[in-house]
N, C-alpha and C. Protein backbone atom coordinates (compact mmCIF):
# COMPACT_ATOMS: atom_id res chain seq x y z
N UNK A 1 -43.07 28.03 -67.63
CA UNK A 1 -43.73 26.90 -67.03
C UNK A 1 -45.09 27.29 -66.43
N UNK A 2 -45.38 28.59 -66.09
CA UNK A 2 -46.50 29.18 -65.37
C UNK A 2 -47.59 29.04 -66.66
N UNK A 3 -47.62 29.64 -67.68
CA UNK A 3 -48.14 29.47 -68.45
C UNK A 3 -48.83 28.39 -69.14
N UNK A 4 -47.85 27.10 -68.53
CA UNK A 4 -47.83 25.70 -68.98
C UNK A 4 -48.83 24.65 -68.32
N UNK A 5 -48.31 25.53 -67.06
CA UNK A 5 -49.35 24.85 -65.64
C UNK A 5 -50.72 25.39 -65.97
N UNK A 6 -50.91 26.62 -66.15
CA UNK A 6 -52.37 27.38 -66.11
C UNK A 6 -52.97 26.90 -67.08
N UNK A 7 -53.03 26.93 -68.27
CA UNK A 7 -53.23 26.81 -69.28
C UNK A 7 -53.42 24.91 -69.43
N UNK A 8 -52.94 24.03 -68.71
CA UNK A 8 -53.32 22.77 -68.82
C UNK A 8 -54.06 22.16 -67.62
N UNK A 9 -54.03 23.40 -66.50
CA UNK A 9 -55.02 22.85 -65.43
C UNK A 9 -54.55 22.32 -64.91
N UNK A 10 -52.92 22.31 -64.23
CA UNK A 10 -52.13 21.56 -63.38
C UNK A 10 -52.23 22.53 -62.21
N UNK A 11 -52.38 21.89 -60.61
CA UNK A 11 -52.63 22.58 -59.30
C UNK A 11 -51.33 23.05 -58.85
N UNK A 12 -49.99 22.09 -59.26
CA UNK A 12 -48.82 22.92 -59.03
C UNK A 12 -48.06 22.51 -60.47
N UNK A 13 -46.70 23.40 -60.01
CA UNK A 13 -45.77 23.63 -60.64
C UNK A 13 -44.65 22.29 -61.48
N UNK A 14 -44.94 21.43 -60.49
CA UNK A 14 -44.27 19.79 -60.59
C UNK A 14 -44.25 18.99 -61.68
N UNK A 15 -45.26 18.98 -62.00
CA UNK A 15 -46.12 17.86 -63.50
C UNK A 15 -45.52 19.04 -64.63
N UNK A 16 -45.85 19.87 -64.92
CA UNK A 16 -45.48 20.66 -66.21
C UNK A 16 -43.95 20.69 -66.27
N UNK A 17 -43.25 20.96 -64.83
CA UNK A 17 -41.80 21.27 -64.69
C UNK A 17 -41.01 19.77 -64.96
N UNK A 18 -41.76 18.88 -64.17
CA UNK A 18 -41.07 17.41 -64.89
C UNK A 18 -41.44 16.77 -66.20
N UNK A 19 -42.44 17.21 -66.69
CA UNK A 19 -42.65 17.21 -68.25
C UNK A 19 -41.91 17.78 -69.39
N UNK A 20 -42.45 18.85 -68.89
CA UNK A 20 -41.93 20.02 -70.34
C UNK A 20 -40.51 20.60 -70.26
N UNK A 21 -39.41 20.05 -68.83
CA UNK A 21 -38.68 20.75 -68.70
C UNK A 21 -37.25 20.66 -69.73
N UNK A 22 -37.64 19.07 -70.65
CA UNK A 22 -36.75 19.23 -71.83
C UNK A 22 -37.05 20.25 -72.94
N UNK A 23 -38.42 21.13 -73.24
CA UNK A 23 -38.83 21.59 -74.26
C UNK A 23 -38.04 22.77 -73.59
N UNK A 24 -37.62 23.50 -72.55
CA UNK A 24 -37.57 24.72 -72.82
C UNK A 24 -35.96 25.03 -72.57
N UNK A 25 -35.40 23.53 -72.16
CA UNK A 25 -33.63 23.27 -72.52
C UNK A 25 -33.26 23.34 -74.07
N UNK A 26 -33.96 22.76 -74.64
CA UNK A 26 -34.12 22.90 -76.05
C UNK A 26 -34.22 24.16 -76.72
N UNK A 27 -35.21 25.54 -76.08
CA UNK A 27 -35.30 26.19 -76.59
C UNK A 27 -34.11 27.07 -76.13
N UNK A 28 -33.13 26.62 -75.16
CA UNK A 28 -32.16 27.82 -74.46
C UNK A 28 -30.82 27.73 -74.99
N UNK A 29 -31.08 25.91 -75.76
CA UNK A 29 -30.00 25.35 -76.40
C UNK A 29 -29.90 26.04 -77.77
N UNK A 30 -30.85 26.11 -78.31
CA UNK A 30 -31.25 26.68 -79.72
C UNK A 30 -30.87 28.23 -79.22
N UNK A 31 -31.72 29.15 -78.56
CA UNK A 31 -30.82 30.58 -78.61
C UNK A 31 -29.61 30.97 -78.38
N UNK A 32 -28.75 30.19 -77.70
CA UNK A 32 -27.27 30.14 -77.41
C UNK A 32 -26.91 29.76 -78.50
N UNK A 33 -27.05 29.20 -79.80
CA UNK A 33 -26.76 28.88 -80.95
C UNK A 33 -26.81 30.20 -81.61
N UNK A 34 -28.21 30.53 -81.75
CA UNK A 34 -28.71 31.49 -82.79
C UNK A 34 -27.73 32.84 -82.40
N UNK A 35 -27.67 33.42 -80.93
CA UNK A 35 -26.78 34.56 -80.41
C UNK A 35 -25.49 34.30 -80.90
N UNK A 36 -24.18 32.93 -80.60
CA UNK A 36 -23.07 33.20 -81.17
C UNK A 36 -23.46 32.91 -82.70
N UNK A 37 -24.00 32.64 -83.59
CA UNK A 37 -23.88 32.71 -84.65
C UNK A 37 -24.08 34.45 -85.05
N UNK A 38 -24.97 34.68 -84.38
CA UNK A 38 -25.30 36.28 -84.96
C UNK A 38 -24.02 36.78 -84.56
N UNK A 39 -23.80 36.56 -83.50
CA UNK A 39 -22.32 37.65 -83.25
C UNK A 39 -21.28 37.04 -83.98
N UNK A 40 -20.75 35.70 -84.61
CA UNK A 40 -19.99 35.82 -85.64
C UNK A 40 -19.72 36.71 -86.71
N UNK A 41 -21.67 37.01 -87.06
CA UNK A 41 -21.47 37.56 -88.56
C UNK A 41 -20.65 39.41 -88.11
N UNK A 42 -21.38 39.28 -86.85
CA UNK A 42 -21.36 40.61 -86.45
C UNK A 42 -19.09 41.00 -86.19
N UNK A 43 -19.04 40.04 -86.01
CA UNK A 43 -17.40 40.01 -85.76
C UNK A 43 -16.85 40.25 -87.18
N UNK A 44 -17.02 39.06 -87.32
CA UNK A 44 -16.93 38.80 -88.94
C UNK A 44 -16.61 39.65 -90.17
N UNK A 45 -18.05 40.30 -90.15
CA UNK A 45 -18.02 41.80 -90.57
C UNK A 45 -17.03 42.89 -90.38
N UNK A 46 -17.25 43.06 -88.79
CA UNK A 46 -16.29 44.15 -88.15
C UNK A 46 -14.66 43.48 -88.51
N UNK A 47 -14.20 42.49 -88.66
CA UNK A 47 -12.72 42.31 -89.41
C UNK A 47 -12.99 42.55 -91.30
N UNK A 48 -14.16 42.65 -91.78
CA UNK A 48 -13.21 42.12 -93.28
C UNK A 48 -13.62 43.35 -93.23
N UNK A 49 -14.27 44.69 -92.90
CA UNK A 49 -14.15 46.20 -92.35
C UNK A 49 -12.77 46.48 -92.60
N UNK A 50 -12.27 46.18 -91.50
CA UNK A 50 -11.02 46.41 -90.47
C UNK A 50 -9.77 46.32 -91.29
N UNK A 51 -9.69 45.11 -92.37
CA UNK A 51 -8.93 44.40 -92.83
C UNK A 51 -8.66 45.64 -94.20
N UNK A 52 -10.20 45.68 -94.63
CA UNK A 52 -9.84 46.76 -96.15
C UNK A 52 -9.40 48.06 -95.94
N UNK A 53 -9.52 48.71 -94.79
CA UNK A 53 -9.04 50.24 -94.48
C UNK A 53 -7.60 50.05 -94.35
């Protein structure tokens, strides 16, 4: 949000934080996605491993 404020010339923190504060739920929503999917494959893997030995 610091970045957000500076960069658009806002004096505080308020206006960018009540603006933009769906864009970066979005982006926390999306990496909590992307992490358990990666660790599926990563599980995933480690059983059909597990399974052939």
């Amino acid at each position: 949000m610091k970045h957000i404020q500076e960069a658009l010339g806002h004096r505080s923190m308020q206006i960018p934080s009540d603006v933009y504060s769906h864009v970066s739920k979005n982006i926390e929503s999306d990496s909590i996605v992307k992490f358990e999917n990666h660790t599926k494959k990563i599980i995933w893997g480690a059983e059909k491993v597990y399974k052939t030995n």
